[in-house]
Protein backbone atom coordinates (compact mmCIF):
# COMPACT_ATOMS: atom_id res chain seq x y z
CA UNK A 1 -8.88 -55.42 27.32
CA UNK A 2 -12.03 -56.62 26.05
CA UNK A 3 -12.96 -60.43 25.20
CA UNK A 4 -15.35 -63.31 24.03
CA UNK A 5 -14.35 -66.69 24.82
CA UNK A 6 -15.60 -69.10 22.20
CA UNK A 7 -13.66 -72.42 23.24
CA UNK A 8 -16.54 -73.17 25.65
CA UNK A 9 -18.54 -76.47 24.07
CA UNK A 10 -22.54 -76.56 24.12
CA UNK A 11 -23.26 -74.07 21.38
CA UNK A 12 -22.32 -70.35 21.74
CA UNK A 13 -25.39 -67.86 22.22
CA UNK A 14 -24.38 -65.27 19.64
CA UNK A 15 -26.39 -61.82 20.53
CA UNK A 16 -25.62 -58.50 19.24
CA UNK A 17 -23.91 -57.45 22.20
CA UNK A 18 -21.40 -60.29 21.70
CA UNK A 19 -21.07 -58.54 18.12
CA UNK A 20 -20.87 -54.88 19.70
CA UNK A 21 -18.22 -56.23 21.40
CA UNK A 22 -16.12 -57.72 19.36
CA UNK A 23 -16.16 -54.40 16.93
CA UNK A 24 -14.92 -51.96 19.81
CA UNK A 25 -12.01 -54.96 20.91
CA UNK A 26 -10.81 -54.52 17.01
CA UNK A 27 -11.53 -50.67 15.85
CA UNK A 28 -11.72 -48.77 19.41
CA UNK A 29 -9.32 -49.97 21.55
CA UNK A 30 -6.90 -50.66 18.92
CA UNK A 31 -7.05 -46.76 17.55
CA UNK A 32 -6.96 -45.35 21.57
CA UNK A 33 -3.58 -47.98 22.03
CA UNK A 34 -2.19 -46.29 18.92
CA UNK A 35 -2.81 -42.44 19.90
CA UNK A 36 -1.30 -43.07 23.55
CA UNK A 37 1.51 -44.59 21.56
CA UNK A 38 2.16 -41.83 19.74
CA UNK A 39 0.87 -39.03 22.06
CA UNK A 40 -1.67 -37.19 19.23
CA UNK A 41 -5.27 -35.97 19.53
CA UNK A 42 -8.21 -37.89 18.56
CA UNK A 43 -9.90 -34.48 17.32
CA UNK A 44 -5.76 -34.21 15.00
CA UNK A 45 -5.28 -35.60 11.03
CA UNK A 46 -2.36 -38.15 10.60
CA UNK A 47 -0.66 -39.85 8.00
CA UNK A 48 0.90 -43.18 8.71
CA UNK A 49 2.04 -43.95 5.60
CA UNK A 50 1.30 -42.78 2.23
CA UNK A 51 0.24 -44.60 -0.91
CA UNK A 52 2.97 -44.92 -3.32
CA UNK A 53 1.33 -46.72 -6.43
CA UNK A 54 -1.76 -49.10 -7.11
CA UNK A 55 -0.21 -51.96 -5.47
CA UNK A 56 0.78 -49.73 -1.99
CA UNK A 57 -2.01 -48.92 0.31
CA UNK A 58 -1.48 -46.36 2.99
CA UNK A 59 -3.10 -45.70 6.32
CA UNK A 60 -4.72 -42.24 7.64
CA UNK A 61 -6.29 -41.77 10.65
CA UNK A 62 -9.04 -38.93 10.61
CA UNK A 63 -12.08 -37.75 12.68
CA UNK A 64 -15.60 -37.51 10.83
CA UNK A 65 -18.67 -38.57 11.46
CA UNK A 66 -20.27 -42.36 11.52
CA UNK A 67 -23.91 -43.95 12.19
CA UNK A 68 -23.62 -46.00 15.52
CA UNK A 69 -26.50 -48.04 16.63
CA UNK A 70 -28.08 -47.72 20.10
CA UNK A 71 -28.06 -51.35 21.53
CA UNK A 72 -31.02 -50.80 23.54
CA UNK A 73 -33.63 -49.28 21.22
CA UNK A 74 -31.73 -49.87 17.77
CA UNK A 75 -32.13 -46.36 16.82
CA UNK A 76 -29.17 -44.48 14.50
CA UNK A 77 -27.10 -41.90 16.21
CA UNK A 78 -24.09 -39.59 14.71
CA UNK A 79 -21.11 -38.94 16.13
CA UNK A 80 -17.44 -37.68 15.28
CA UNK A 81 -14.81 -40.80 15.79
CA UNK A 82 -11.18 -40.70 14.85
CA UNK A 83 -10.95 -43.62 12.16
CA UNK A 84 -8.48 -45.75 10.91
CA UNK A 85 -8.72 -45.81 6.96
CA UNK A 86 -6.57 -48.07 4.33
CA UNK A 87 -5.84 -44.93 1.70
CA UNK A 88 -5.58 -45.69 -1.55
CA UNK A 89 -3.63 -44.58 -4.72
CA UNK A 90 -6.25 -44.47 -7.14
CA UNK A 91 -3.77 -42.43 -9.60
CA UNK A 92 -2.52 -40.10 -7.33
CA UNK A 93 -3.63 -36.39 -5.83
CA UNK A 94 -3.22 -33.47 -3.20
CA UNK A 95 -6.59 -34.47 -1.91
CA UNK A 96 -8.46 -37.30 -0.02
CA UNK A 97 -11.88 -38.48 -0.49
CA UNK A 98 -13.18 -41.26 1.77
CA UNK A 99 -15.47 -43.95 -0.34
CA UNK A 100 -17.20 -46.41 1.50
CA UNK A 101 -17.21 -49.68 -0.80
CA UNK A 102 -20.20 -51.25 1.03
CA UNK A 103 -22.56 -48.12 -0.26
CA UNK A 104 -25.87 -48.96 -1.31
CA UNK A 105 -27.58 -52.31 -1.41
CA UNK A 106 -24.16 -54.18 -0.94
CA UNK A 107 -23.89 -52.87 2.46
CA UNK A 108 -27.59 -54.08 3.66
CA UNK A 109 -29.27 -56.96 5.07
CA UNK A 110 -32.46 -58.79 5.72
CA UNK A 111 -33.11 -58.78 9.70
CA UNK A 112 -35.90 -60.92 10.85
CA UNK A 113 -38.61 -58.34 11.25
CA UNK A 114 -38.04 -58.36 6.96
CA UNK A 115 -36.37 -54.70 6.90
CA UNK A 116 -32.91 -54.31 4.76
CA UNK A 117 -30.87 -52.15 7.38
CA UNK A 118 -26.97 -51.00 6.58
CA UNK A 119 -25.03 -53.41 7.91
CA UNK A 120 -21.78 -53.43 6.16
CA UNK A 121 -19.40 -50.61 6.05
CA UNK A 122 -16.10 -50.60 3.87
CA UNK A 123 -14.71 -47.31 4.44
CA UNK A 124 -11.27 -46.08 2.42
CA UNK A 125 -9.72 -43.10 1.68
CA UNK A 126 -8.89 -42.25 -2.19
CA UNK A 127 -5.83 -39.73 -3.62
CA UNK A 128 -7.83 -37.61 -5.62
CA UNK A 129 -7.15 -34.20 -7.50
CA UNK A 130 -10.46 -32.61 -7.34
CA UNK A 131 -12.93 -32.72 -4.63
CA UNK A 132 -12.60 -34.50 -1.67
CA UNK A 133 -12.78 -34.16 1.98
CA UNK A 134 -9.56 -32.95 3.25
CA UNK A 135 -6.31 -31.50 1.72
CA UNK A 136 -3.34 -33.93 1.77
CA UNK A 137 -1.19 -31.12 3.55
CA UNK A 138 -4.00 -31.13 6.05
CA UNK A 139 -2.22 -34.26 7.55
CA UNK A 140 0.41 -34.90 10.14
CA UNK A 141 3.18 -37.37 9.00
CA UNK A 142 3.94 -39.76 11.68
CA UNK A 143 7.10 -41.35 11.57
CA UNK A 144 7.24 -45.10 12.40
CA UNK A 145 9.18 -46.97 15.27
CA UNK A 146 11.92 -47.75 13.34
CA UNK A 147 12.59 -44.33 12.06
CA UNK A 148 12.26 -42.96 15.51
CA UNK A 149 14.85 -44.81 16.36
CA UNK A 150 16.77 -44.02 13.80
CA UNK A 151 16.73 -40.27 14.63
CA UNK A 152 17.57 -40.87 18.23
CA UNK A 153 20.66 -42.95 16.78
CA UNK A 154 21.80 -40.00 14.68
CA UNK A 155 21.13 -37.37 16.83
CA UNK A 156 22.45 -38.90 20.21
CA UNK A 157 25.55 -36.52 20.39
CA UNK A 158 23.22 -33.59 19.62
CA UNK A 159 21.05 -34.50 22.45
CA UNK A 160 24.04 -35.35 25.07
CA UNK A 161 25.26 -31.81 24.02
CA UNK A 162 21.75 -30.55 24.92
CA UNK A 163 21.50 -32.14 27.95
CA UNK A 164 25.02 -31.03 29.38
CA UNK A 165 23.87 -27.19 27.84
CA UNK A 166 20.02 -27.04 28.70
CA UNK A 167 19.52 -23.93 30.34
CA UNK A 168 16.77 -24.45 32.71
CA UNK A 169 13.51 -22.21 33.56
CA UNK A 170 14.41 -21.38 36.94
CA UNK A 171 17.52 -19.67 35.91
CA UNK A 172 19.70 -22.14 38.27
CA UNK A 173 22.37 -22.13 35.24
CA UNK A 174 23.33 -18.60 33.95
CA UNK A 175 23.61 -18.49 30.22
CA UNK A 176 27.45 -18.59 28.82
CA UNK A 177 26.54 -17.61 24.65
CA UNK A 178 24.58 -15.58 22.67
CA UNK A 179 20.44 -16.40 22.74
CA UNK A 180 19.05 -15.81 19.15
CA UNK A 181 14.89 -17.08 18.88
CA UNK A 182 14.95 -16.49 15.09
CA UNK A 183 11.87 -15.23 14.08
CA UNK A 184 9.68 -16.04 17.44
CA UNK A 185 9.73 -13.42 19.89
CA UNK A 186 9.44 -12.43 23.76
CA UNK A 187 6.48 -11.78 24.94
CA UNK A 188 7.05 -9.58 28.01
CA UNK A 189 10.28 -7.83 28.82
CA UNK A 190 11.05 -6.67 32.04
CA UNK A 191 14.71 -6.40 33.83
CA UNK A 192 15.72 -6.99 37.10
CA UNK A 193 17.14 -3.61 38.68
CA UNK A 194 20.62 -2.51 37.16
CA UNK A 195 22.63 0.81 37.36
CA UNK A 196 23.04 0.27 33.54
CA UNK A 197 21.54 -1.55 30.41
CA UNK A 198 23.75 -1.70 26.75
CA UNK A 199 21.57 -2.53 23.44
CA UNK A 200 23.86 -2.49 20.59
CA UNK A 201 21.50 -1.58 17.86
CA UNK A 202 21.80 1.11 14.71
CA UNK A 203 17.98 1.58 15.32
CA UNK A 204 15.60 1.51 17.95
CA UNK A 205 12.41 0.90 16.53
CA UNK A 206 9.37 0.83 18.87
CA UNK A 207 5.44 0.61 18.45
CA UNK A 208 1.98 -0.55 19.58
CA UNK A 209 -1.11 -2.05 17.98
CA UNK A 210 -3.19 -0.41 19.74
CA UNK A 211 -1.59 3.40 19.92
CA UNK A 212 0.41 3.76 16.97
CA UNK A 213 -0.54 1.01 14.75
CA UNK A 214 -3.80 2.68 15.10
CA UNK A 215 -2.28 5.82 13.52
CA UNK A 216 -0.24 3.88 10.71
CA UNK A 217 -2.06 0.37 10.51
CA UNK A 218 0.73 -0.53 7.42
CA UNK A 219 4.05 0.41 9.66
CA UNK A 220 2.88 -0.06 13.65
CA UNK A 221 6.73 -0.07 14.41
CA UNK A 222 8.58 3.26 14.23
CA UNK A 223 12.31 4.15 14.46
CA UNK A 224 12.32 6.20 17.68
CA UNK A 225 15.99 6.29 17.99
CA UNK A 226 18.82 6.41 15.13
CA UNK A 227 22.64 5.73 15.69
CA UNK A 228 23.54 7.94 12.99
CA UNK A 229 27.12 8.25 13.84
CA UNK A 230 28.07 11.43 15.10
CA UNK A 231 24.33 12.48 15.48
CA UNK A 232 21.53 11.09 17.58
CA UNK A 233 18.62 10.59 16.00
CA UNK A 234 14.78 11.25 17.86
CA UNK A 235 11.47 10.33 15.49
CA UNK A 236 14.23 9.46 12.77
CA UNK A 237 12.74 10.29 9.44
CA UNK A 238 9.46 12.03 10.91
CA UNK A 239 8.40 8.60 11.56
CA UNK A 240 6.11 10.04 14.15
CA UNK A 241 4.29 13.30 12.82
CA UNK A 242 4.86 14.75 16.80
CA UNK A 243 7.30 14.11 18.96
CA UNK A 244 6.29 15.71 22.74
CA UNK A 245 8.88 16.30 25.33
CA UNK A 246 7.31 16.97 28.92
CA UNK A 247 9.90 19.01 31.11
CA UNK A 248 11.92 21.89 30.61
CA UNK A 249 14.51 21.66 28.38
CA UNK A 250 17.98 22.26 28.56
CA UNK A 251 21.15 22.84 25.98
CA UNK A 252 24.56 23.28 28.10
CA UNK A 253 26.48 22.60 25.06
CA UNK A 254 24.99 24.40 22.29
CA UNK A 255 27.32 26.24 20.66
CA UNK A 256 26.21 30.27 19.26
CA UNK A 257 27.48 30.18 16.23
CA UNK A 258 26.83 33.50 14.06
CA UNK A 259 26.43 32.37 10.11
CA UNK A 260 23.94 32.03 7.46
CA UNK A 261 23.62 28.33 7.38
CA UNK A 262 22.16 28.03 11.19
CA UNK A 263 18.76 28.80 12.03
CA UNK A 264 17.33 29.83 15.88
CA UNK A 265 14.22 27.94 17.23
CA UNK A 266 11.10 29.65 17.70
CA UNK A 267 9.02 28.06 20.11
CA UNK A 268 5.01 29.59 20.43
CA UNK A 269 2.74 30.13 23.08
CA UNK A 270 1.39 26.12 23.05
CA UNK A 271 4.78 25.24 22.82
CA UNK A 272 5.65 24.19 19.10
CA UNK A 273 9.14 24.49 17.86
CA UNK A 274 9.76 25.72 14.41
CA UNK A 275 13.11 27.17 12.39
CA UNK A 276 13.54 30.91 12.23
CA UNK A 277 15.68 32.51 10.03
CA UNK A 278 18.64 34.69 11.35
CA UNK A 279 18.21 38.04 11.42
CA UNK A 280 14.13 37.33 11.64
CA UNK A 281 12.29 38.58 14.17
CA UNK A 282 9.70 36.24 15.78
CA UNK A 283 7.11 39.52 16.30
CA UNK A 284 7.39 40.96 12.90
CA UNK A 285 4.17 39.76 11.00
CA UNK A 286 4.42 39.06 7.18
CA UNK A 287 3.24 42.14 4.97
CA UNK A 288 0.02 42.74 3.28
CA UNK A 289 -1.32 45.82 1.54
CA UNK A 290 -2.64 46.82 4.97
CA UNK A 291 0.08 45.33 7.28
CA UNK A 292 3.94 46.26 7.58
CA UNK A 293 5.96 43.28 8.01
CA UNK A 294 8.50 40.73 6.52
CA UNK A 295 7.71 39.78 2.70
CA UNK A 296 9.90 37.82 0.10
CA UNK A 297 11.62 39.29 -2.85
CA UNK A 298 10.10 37.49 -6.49
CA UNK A 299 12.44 36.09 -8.64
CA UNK A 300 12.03 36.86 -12.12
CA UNK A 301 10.12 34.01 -13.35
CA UNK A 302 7.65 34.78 -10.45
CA UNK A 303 7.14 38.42 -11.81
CA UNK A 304 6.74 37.39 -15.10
CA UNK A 305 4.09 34.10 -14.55
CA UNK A 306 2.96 34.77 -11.49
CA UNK A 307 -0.05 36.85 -10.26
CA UNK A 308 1.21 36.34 -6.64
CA UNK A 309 0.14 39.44 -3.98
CA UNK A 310 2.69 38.35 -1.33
CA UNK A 311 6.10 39.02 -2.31
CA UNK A 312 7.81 42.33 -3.22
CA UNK A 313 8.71 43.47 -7.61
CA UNK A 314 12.13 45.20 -7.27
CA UNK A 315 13.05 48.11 -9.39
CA UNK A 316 15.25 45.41 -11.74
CA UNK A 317 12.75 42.36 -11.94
CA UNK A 318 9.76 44.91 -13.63
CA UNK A 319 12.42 46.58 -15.74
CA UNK A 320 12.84 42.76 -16.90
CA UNK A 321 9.37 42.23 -16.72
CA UNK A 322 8.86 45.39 -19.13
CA UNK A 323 11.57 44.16 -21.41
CA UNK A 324 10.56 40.61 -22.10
CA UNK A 325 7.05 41.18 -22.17
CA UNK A 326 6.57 44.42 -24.67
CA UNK A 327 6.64 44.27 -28.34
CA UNK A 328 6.69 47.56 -30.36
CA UNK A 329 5.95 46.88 -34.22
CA UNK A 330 6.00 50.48 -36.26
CA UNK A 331 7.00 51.18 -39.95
CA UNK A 332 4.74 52.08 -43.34
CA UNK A 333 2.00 50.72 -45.52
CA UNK A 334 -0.23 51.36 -48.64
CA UNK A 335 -3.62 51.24 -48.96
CA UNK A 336 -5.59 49.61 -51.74
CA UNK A 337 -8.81 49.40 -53.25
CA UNK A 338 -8.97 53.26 -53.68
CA UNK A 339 -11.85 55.09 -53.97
CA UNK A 340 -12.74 58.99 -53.75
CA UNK A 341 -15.44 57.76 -51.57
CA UNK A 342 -15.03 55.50 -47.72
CA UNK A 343 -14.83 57.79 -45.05
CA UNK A 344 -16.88 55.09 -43.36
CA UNK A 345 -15.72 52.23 -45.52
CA UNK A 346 -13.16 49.87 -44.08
CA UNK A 347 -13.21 48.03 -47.47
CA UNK A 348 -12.16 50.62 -49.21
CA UNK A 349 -8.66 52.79 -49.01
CA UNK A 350 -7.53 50.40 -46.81
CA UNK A 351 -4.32 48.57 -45.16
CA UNK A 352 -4.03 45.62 -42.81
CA UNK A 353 -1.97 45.72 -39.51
CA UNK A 354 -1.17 41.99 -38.10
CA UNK A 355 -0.02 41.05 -34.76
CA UNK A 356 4.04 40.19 -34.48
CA UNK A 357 4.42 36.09 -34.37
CA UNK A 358 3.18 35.12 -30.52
CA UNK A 359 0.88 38.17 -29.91
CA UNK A 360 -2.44 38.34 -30.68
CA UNK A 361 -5.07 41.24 -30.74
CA UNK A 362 -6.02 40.59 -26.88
CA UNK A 363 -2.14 41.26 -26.48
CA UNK A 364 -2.38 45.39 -28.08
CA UNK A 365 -1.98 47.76 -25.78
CA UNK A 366 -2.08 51.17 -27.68
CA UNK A 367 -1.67 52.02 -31.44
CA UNK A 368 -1.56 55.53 -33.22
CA UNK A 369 -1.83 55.92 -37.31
CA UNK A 370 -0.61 58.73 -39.69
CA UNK A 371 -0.65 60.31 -43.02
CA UNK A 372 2.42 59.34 -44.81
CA UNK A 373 1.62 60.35 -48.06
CA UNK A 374 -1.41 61.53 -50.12
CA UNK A 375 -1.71 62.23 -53.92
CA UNK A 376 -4.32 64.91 -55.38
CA UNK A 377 -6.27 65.35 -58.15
CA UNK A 378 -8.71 68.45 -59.44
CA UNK A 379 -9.43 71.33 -57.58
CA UNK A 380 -8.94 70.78 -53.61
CA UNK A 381 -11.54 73.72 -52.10
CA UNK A 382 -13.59 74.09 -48.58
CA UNK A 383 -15.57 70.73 -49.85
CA UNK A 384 -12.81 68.35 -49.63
CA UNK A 385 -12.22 65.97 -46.62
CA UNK A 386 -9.01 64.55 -45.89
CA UNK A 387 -8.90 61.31 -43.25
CA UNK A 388 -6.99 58.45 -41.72
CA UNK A 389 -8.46 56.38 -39.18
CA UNK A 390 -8.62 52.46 -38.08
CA UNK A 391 -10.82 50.01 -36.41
CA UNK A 392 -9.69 46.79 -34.58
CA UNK A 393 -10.92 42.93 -35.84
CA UNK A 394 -10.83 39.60 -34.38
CA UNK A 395 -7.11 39.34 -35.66
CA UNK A 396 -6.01 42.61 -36.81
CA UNK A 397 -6.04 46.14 -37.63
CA UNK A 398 -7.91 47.71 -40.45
CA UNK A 399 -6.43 51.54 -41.58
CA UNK A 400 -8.35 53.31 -44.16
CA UNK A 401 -6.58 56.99 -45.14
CA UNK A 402 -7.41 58.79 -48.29
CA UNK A 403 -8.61 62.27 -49.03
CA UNK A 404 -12.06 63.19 -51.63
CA UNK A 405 -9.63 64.43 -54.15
CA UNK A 406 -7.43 61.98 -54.51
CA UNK A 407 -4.97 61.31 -57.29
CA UNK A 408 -3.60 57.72 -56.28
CA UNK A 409 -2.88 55.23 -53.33
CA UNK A 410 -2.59 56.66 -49.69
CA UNK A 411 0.63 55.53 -47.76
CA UNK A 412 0.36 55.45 -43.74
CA UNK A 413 2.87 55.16 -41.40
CA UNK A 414 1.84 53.02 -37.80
CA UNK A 415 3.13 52.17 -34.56
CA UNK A 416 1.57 49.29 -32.29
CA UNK A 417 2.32 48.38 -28.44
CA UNK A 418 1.69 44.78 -27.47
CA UNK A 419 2.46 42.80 -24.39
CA UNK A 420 1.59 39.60 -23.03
């Protein structure tokens, strides 16, 4: 407890270490009485009481930094204090900003040497909604004596009940019910010898930071084993992309069972295990224009889209092929634009051959033209020529058939092979 008896008569000698000590009696002793009352940290935020309206003050109790003055040389110094501020409503906010109301010239005086030095400090804290120093959530709420008492008042059943059921660190009481930590968890796990150990659980899920969560930083915890009824479930759902089992294995109750829908393991020389198929043997190679071996059959939409090298055409899927994929156009035409002369003129004696709807030119594989029908006039002697022949365009088939002689328009009869 610190004092300064003034009663004594004679005039009192007032010195600033009378003054020092009258300011830590009121604002440090006080606040260090009121944190061992409470049990909080000088370095912690608290909130006493908030500030309701204008008229309602609050109190706060934060650390930040203040100017202190060294008694001996009078030279400033900063350090971090918890303080006790009045916090006021100004209007309300989710923040605090501390205001001292002695800033400026209102806060300094005239010491004898004639220097104005800051003497006066006011400091408050202010609900604001912008800015600020600290966050209202920052802040602990304490409750006061009476509400502590209060909850002790409610909750002494609850805390008799705790008392009589407290299960104590040194396992001197065994438990007697079910212990469920919510969302916190153990740290370390490790039983005392038993012959046996029951975990009723669907799935076992397992997993380390620094192994597997490594591997798969989003999902660190895997489902190693699966209660999935009648089936037993290891690395349920590939979870892990390996699963490694040192020892030899063994099977006593596998059944052999002789049907299409089960498959034998194949295990290789670095010991990965794969599916066979039945029937399959685990030396035959798969075939290649060099190689014999095992190949797969193509379905039909394989032959017909595909220009795969690696499975086998049967004698039905080309006839299919053949059949959906050749066109045969055929029938007659006449020429026009006749002339006794063209032998080498496509624009003259001429007929046009189109591709059938979906082909195109790229698509024709052969195509032979004829003389159908030719008409004379005059005399037809060793001078004459008599022709029919066709060239191919961009998007069709020019025929030009006529003879020198002739009497009228040349008819041709075609036939075109296409296939996609």
């Amino acid at each position: 407890m610190k004092r300064v008896l003034f009663g004594y008569k004679g005039g009192f000698p007032l010195e600033q270490e009378t003054l020092i000590q009258i300011q830590k009696a009121y604002s440090v002793d006080m606040l260090e009485a009121l944190f061992a009352l409470w049990g909080v940290s000088p370095t912690g935020k608290y909130l006493i009481k908030t500030a309701t309206n204008d008229t309602d003050d609050g109190w706060i109790i934060a650390p930040f930094d203040i100017t202190v003055i060294n008694p001996l040389d009078g030279s400033e110094m900063q350090i971090s204090k918890p303080q006790l501020l009045r916090l006021k409503h100004n209007g309300g906010g989710s923040r605090i900003r501390i205001r001292d109301l002695r800033a400026g010239d209102d806060g300094d005086l005239e010491y004898a040497d004639g220097q104005p030095k800051k003497v006066y400090e006011e400091l408050i804290g202010e609900l604001v909604t912008t800015g600020g120093e600290f966050l209202v959530s920052d802040f602990i709420p304490l409750d006061s004596i009476l509400e502590l008492t209060a909850g002790i008042s409610n909750n002494s059943s609850e805390i008799n009940t705790v008392k009589e059921n407290y299960l104590p660190r040194d396992g001197s009481k065994p438990m007697t019910g079910d212990l469920d930590l919510g969302s916190n968890q153990i740290s370390k796990l490790d039983t005392n010898e038993s012959f046996s150990a029951i975990v009723r659980s669907a799935d076992f899920n397992l997993g380390y930071s620094g192994r597997r969560g490594q591997i798969y930083p989003d999902r660190p915890i895997g489902r190693a084993l699966v209660d999935g009824g009648d089936t037993l479930n290891l690395n349920y759902s590939n979870d892990w992309d390996k699963t490694t089992i040192f020892g030899n294995l063994n099977f006593p109750s596998v059944q052999q069972i002789q049907n299409r829908e089960n498959v034998p393991l194949f295990i290789d020389r670095n010991g990965n295990v794969s599916k066979g198929v039945i029937g399959e043997s685990v030396i035959t190679p798969d075939a290649t224009e060099s190689v014999k071996g095992k190949a797969e059959i193509a379905t039909q939409n394989e032959v017909n889209t595909t220009f795969d090298r690696t499975r086998i055409v049967t004698p039905g899927t080309l006839r299919g092929y053949i059949s959906s994929n050749l066109r045969y156009t055929y029938g007659s035409v006449r020429t026009t634009s006749r002339s006794q002369q063209g032998f080498n003129d496509f624009n003259r004696n001429y007929a046009h051959i189109f591709p059938p709807f979906g082909y195109r030119m790229s698509n024709l594989m052969a195509f032979i033209p004829s003389i159908m029908w030719i008409q004379y006039s005059g005399d037809v002697d060793g001078n004459d020529l008599l022709y029919c022949r066709y060239t191919r365009r961009s998007d069709r088939i020019v025929v030009i058939a006529q003879n020198s002689e002739n009497g009228g328009d040349s008819w041709i009869n075609y036939l075109a092979i296409w296939r996609k």
